[in-house]
N, C-alpha and C. Protein backbone atom coordinates (compact mmCIF):
# COMPACT_ATOMS: atom_id res chain seq x y z
N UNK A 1 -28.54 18.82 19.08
CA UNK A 1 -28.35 19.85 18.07
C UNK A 1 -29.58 20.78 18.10
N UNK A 2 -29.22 21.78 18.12
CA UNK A 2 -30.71 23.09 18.35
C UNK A 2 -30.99 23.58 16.32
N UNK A 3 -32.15 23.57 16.26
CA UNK A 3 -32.39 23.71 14.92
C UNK A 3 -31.53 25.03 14.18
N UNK A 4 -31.63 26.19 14.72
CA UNK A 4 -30.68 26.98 14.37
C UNK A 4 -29.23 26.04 13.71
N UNK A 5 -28.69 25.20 13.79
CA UNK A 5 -27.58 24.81 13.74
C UNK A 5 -27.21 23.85 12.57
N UNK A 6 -28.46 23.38 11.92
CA UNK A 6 -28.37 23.16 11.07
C UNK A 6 -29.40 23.71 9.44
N UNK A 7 -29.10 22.60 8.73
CA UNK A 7 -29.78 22.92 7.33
C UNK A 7 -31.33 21.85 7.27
N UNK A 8 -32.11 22.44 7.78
CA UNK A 8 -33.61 21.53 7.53
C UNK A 8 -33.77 21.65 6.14
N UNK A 9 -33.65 20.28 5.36
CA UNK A 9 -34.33 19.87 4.03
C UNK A 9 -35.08 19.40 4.18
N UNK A 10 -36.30 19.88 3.21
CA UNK A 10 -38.04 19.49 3.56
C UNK A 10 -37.91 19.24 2.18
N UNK A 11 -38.32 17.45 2.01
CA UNK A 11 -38.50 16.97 0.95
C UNK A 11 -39.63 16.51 1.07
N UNK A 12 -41.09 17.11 -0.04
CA UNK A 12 -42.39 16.76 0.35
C UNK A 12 -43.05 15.65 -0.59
N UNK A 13 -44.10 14.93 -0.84
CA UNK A 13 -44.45 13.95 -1.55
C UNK A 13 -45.23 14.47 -2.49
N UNK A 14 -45.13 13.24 -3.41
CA UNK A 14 -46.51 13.75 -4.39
C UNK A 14 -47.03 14.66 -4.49
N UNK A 15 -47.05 15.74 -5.76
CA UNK A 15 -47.90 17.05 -5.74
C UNK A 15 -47.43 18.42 -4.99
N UNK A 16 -46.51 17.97 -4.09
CA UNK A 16 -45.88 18.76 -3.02
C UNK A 16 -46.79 19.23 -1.72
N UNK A 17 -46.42 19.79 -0.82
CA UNK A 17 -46.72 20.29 0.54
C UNK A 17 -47.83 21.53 0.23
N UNK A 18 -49.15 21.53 0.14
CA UNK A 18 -49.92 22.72 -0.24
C UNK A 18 -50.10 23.54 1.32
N UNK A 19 -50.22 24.80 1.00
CA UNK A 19 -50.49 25.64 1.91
C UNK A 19 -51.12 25.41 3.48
N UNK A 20 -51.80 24.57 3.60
CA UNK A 20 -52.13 23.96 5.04
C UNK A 20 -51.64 23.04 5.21
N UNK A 21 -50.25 22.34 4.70
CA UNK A 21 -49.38 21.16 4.69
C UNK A 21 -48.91 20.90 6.04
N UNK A 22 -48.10 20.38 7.20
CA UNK A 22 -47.66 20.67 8.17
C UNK A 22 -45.93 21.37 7.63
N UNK A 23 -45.69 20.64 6.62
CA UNK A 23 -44.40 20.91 5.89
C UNK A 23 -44.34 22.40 5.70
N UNK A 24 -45.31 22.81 4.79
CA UNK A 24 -45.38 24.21 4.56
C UNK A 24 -45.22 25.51 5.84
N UNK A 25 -46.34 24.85 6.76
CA UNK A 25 -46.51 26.06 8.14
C UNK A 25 -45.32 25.79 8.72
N UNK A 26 -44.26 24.60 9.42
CA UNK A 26 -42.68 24.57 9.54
C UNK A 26 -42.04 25.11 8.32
N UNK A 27 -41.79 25.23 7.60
CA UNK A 27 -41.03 25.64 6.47
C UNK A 27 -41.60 27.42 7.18
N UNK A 28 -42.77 28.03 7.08
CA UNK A 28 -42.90 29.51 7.70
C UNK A 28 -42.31 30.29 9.20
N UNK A 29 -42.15 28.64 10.07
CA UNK A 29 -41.83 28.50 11.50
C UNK A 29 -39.99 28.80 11.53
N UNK A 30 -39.67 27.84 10.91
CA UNK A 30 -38.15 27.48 11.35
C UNK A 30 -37.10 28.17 10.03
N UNK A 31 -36.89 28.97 10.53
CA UNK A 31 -35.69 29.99 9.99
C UNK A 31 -34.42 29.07 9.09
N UNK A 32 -34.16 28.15 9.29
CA UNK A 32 -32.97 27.24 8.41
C UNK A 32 -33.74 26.30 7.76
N UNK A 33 -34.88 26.24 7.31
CA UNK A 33 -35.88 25.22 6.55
C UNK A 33 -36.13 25.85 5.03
N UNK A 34 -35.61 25.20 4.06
CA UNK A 34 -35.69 25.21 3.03
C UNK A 34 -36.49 23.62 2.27
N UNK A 35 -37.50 23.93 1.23
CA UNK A 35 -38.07 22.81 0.37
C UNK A 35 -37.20 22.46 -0.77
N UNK A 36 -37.09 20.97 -1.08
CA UNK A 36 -36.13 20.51 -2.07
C UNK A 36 -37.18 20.73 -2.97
N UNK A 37 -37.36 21.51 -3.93
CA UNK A 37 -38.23 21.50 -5.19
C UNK A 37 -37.63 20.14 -6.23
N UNK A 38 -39.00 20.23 -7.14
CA UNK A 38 -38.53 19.44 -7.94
C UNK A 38 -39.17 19.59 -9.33
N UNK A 39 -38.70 19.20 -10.20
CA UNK A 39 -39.37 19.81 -11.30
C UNK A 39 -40.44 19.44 -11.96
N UNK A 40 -41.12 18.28 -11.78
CA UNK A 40 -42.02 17.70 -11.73
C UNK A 40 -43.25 16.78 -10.59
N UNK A 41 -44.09 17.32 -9.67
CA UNK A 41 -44.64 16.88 -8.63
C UNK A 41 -45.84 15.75 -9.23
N UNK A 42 -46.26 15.97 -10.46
CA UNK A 42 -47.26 15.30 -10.62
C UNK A 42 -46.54 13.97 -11.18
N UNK A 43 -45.49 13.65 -11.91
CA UNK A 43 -45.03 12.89 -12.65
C UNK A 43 -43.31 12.42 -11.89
N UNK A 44 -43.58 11.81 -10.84
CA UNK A 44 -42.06 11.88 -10.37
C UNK A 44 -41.37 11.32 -10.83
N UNK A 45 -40.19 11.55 -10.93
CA UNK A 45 -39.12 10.32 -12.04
C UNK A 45 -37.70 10.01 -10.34
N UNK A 46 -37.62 9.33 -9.80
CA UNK A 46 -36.90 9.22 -8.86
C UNK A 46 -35.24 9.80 -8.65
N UNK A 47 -34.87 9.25 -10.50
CA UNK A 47 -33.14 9.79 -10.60
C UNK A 47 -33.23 11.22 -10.22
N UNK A 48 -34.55 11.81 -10.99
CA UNK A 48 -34.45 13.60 -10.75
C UNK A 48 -34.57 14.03 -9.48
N UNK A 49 -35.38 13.09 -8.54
CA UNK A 49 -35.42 13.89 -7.57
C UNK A 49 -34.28 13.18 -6.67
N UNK A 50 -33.87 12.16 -6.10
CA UNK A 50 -32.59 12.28 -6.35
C UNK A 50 -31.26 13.17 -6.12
N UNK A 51 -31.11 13.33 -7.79
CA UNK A 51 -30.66 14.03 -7.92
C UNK A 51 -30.48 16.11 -7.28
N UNK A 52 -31.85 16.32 -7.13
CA UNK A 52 -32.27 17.42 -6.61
C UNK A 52 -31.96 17.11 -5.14
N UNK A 53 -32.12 16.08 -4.25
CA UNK A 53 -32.05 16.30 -2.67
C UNK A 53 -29.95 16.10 -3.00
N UNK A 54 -29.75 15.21 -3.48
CA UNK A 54 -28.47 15.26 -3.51
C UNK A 54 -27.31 16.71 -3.77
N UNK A 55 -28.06 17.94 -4.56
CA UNK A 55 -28.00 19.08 -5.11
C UNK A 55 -28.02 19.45 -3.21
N UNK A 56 -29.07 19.52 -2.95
CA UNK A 56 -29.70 20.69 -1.80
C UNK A 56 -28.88 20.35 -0.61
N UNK A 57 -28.35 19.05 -0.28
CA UNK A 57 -27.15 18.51 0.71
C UNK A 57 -26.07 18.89 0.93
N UNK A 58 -25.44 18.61 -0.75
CA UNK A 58 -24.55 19.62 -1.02
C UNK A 58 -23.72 20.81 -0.88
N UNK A 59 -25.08 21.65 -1.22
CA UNK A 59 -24.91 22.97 -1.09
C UNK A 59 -24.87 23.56 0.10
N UNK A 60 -25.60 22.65 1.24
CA UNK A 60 -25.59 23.04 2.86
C UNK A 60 -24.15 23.61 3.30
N UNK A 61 -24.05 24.05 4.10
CA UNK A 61 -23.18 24.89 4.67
C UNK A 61 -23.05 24.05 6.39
N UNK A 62 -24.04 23.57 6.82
CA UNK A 62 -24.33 23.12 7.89
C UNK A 62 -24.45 21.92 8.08
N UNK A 63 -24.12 21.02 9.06
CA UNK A 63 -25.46 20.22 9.21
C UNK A 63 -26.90 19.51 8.81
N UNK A 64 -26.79 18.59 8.11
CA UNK A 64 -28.09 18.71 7.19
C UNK A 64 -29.23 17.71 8.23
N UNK A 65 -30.31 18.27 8.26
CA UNK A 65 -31.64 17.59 8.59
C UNK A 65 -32.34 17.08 7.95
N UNK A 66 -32.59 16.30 7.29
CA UNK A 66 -33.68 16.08 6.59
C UNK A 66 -35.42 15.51 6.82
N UNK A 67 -36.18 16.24 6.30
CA UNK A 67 -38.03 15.81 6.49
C UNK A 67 -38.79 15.78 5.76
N UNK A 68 -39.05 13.94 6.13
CA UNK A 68 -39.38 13.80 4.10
C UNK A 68 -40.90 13.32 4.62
N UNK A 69 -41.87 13.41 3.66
CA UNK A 69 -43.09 13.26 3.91
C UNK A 69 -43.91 12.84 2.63
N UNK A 70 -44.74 11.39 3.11
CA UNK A 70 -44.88 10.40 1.70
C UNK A 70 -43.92 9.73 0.83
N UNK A 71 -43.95 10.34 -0.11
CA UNK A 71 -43.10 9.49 -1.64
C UNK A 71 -41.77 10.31 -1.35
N UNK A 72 -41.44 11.30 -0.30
CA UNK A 72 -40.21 12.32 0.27
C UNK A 72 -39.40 10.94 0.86
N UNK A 73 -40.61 10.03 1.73
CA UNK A 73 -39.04 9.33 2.37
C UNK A 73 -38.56 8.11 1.58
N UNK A 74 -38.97 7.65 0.67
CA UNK A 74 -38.64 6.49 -0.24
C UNK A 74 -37.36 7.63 -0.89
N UNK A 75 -37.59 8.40 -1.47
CA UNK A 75 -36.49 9.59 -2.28
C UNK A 75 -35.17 9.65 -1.24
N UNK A 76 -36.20 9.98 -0.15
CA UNK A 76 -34.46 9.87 0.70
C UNK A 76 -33.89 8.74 0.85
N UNK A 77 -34.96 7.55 1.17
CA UNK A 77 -34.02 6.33 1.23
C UNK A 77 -33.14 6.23 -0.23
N UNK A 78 -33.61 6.33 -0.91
CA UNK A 78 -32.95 5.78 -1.93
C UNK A 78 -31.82 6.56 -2.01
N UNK A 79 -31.83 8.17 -1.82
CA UNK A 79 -30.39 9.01 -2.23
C UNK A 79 -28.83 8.85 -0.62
N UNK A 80 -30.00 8.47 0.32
CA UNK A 80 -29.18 8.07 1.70
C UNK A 80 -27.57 7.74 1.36
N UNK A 81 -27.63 6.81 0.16
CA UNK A 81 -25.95 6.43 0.47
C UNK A 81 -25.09 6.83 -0.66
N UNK A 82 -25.66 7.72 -1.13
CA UNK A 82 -24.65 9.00 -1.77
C UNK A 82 -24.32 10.34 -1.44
N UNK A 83 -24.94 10.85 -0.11
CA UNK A 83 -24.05 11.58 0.75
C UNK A 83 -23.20 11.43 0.89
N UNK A 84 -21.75 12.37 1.08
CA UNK A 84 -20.60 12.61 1.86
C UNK A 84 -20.96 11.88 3.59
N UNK A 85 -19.67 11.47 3.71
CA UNK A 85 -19.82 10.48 5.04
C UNK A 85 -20.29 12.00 6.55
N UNK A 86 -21.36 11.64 7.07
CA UNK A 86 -21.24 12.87 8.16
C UNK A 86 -22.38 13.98 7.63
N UNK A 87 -22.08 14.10 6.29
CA UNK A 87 -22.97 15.98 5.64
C UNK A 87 -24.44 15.35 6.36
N UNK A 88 -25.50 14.62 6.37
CA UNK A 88 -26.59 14.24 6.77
C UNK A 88 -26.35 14.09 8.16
N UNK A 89 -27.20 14.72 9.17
CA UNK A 89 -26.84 14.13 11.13
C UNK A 89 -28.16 13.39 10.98
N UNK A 90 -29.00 13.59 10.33
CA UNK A 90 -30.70 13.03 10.96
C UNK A 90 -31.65 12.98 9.71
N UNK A 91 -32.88 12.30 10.07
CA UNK A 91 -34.30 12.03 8.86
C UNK A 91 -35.02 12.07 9.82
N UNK A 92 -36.47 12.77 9.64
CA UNK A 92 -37.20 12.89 10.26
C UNK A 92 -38.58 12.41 9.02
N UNK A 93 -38.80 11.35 9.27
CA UNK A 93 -39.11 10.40 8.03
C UNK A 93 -41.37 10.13 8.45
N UNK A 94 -42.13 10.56 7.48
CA UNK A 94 -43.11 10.88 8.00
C UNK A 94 -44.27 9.82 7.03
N UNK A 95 -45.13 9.04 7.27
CA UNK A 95 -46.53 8.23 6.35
C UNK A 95 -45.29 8.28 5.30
N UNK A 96 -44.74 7.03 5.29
CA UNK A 96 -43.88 6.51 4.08
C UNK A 96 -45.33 6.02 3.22
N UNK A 97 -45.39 5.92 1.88
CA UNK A 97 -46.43 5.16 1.57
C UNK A 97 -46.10 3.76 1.03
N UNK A 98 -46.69 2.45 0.66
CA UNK A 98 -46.77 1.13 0.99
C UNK A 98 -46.51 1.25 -0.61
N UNK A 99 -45.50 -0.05 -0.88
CA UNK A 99 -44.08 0.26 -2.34
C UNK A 99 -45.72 -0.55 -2.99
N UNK A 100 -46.50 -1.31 -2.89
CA UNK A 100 -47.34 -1.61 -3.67
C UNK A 100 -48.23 -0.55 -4.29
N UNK A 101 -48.45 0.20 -3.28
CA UNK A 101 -49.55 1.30 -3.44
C UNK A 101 -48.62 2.06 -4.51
N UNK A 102 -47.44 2.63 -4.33
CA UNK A 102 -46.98 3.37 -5.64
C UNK A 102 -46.37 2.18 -6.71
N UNK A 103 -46.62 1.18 -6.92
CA UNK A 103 -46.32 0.39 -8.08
C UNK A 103 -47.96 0.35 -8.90
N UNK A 104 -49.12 0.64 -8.05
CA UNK A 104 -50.18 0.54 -8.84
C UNK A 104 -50.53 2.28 -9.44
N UNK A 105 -49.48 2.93 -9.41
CA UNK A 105 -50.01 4.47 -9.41
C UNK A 105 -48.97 4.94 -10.81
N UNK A 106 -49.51 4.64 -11.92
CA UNK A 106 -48.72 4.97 -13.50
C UNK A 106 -48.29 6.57 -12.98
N UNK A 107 -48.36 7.65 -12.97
CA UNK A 107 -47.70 8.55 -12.78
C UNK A 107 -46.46 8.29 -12.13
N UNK A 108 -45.82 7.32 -10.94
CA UNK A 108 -45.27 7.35 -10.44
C UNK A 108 -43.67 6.52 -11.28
N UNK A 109 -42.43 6.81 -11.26
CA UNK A 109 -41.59 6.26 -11.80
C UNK A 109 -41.26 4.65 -10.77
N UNK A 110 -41.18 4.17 -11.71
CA UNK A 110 -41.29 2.39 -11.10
C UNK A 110 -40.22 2.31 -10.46
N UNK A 111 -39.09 3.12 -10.49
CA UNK A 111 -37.83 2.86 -10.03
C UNK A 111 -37.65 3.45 -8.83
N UNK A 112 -38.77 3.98 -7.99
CA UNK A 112 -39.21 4.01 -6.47
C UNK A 112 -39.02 3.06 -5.38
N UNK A 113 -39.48 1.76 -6.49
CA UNK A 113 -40.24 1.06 -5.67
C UNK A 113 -38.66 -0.32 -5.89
N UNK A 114 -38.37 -1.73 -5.58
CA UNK A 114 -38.78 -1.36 -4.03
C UNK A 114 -37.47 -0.58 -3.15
N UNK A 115 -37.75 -0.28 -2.35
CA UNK A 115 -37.15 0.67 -1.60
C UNK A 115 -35.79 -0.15 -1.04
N UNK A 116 -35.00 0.86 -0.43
CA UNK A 116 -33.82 0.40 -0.07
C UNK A 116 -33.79 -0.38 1.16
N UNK A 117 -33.35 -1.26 1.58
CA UNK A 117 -33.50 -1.89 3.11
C UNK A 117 -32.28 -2.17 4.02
N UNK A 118 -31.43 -1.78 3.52
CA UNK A 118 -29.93 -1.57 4.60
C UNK A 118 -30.34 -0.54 5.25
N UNK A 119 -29.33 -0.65 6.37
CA UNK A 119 -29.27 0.66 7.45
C UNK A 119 -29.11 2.32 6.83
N UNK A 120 -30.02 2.81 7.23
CA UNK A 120 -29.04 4.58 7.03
C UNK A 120 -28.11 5.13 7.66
N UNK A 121 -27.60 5.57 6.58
CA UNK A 121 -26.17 6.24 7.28
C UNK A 121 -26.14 7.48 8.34
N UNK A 122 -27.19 7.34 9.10
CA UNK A 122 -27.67 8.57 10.37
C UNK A 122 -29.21 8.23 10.96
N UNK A 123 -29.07 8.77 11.99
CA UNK A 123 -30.41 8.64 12.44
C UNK A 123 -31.43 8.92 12.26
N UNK A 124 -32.48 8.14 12.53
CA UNK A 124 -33.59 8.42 12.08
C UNK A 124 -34.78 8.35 12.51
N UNK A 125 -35.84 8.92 12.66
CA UNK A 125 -37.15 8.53 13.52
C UNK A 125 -38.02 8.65 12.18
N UNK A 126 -39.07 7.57 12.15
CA UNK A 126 -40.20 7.26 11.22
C UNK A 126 -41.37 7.51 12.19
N UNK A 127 -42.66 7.98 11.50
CA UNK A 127 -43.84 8.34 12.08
C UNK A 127 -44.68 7.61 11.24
N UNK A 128 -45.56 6.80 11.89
CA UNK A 128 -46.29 6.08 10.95
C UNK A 128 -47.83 5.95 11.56
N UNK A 129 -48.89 6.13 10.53
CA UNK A 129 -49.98 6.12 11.00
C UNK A 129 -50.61 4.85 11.34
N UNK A 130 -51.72 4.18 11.97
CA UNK A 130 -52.57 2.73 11.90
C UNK A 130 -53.83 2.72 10.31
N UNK A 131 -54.00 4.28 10.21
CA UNK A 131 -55.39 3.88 9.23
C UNK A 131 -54.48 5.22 7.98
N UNK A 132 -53.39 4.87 7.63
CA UNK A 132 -52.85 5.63 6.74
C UNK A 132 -53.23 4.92 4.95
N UNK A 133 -54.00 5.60 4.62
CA UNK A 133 -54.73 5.31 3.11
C UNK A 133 -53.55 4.71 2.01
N UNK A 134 -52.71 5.28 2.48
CA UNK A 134 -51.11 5.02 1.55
C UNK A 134 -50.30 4.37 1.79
N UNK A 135 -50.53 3.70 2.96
CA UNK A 135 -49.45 3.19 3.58
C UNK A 135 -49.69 2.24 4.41
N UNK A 136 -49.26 0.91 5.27
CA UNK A 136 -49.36 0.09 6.17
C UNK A 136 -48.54 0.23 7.47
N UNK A 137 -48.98 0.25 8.12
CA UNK A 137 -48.69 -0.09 9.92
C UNK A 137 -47.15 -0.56 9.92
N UNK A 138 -47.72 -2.13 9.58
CA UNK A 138 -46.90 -3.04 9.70
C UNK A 138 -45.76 -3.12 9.04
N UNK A 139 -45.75 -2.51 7.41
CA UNK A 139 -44.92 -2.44 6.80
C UNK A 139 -44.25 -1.25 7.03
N UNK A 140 -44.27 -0.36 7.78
CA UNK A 140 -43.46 0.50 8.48
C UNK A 140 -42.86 0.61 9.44
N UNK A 141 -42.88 -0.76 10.30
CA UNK A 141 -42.17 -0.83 11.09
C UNK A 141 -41.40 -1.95 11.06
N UNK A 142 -41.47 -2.54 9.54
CA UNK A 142 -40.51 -3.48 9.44
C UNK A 142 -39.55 -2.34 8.40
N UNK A 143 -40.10 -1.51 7.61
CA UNK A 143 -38.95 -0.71 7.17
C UNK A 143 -38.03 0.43 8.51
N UNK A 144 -38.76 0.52 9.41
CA UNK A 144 -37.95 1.09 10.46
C UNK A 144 -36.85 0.14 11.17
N UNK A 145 -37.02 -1.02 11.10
CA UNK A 145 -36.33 -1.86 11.60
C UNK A 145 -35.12 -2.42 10.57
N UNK A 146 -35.55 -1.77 9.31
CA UNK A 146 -34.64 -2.25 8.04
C UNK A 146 -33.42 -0.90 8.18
N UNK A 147 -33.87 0.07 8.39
CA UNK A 147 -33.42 1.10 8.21
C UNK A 147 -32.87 1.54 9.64
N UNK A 148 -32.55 1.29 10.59
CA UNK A 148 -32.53 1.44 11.89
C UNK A 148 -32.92 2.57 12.22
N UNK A 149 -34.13 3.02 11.89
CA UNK A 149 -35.13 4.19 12.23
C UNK A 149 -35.24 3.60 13.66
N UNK A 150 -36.10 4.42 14.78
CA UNK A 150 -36.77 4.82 15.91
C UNK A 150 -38.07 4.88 14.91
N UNK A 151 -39.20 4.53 15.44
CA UNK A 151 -40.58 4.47 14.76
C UNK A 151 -41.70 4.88 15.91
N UNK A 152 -42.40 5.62 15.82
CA UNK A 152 -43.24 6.63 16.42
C UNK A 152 -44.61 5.68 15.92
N UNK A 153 -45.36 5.46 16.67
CA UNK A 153 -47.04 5.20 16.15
C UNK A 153 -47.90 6.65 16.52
N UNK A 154 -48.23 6.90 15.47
CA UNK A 154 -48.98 8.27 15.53
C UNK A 154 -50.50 7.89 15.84
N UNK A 155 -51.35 6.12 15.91
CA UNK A 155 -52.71 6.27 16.24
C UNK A 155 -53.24 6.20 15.10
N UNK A 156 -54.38 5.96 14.67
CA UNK A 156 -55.56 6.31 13.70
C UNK A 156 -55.02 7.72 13.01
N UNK A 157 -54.03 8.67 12.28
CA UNK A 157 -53.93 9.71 11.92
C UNK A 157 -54.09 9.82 10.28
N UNK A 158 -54.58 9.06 9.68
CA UNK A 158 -54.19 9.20 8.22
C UNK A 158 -53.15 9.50 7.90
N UNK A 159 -53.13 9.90 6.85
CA UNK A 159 -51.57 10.24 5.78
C UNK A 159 -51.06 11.18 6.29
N UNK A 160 -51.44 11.80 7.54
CA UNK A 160 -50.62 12.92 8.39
C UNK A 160 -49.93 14.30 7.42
N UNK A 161 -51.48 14.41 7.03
CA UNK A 161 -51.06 15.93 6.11
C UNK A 161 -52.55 16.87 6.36
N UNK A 162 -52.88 17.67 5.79
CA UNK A 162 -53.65 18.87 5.85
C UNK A 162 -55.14 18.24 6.20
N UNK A 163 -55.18 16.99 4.89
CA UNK A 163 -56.73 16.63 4.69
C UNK A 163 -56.96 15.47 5.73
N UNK A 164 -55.58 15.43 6.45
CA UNK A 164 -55.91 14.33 7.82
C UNK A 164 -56.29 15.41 8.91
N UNK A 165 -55.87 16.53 9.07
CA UNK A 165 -55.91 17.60 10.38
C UNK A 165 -55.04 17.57 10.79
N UNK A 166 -53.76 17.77 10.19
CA UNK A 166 -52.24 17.92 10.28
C UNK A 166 -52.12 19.10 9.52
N UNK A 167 -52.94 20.12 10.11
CA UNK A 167 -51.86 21.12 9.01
C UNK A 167 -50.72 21.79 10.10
N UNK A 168 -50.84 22.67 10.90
CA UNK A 168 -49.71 22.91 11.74
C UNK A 168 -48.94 21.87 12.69
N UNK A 169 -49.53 21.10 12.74
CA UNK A 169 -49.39 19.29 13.81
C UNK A 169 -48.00 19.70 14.69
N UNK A 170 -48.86 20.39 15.66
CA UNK A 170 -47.77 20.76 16.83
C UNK A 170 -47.21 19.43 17.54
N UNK A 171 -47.97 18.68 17.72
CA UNK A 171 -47.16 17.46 18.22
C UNK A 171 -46.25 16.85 17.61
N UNK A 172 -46.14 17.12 16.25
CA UNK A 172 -45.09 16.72 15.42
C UNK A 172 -44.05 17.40 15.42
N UNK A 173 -44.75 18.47 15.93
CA UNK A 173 -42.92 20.09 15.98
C UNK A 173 -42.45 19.41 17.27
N UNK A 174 -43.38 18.86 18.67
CA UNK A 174 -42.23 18.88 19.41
C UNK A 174 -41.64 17.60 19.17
N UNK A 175 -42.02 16.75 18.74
CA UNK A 175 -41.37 15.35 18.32
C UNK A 175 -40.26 15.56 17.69
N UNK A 176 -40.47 16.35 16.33
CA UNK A 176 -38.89 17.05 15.80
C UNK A 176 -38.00 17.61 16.88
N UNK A 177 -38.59 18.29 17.37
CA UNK A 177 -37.99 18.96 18.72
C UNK A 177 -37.09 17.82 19.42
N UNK A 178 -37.32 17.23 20.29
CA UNK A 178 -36.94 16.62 20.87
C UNK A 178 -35.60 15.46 20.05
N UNK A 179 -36.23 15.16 18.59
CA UNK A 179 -35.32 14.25 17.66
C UNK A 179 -34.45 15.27 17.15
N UNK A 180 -34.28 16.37 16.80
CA UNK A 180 -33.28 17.54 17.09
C UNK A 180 -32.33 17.61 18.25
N UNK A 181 -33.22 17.28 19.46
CA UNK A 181 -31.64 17.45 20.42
C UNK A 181 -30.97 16.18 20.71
N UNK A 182 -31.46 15.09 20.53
CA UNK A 182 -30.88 13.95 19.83
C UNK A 182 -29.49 13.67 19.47
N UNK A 183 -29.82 14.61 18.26
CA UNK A 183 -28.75 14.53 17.43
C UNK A 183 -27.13 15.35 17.89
């Protein structure tokens, strides 16, 4: 599938995707990339957001992509099996963070955690860091294996966002790239 062809949903984590995000500079790059807003970034409540990626699926016209990044891919796992059978082709699923780490974080709605562990209903590739502050190695590639993700080791990269040196993270466009024609 060539990106033109579908609907890229960029569902971002915590706080949202700031201006040197990798999310943000793709969202400027790719012409069918739209952000699932949400109405609260500092205080997430899960039904709402949810509810909001379930809204933005919806409304697609296309093909839906989805690229969730942090507390983005727990949201998708969890809304995964209330799609229409088919409307979702792909997840491009990025530093999930570790369900302990957001059970010790009071801003966060408890009903995150723990995450879903059946298969998704489409494919999926997970990117996971070795020294990710938020997240574990290991426990990401047993959720890739829960989820029948494809799982990428990205190396020593941190949380694979701006303040790791991911803000444009071209190696990550062609990785999408390539998990785009995939599909």
């Amino acid at each position: 599938m060539r990106v033109a062809e579908a609907d890229l949903l960029f569902v971002p984590g915590m706080g949202n995707s700031g201006p040197h995000h990798w999310q943000t500079r793709w969202l400027e790059r790719l012409s069918t990339g739209v952000r699932i807003e949400q109405d609260d970034w500092e205080k997430p409540v899960l039904k709402d957001w949810i509810e909001r990626i379930q809204r933005a699926v919806a409304a697609s016209s296309r093909p839906v992509v989805l690229l969730g990044h942090s507390l983005g891919v727990p949201a998708i796992a969890h809304a995964a099996s209330t799609f229409a059978p088919g409307k979702v082709s792909g997840a491009f699923l990025v530093a999930p963070p570790a369900e302990e780490r957001l059970r010790i974080m009071g801003e966060i709605d408890p009903a995150f955690t723990p995450f879903p562990r059946g298969p998704l209903p489409f494919p999926s590739l997970l990117i996971a860091s070795r020294n990710d502050e938020f997240g574990h190695y290991k426990v990401n590639e047993d959720l890739a294996l829960d989820w029948g993700a494809q799982i990428i080791d990205a190396g020593e990269a941190g949380h694979i966002n701006a303040d790791s040196g991911h803000g444009p993270w071209p190696e990550g466009l062609m990785t999408f790239g390539k998990f785009m024609k995939s599909l």
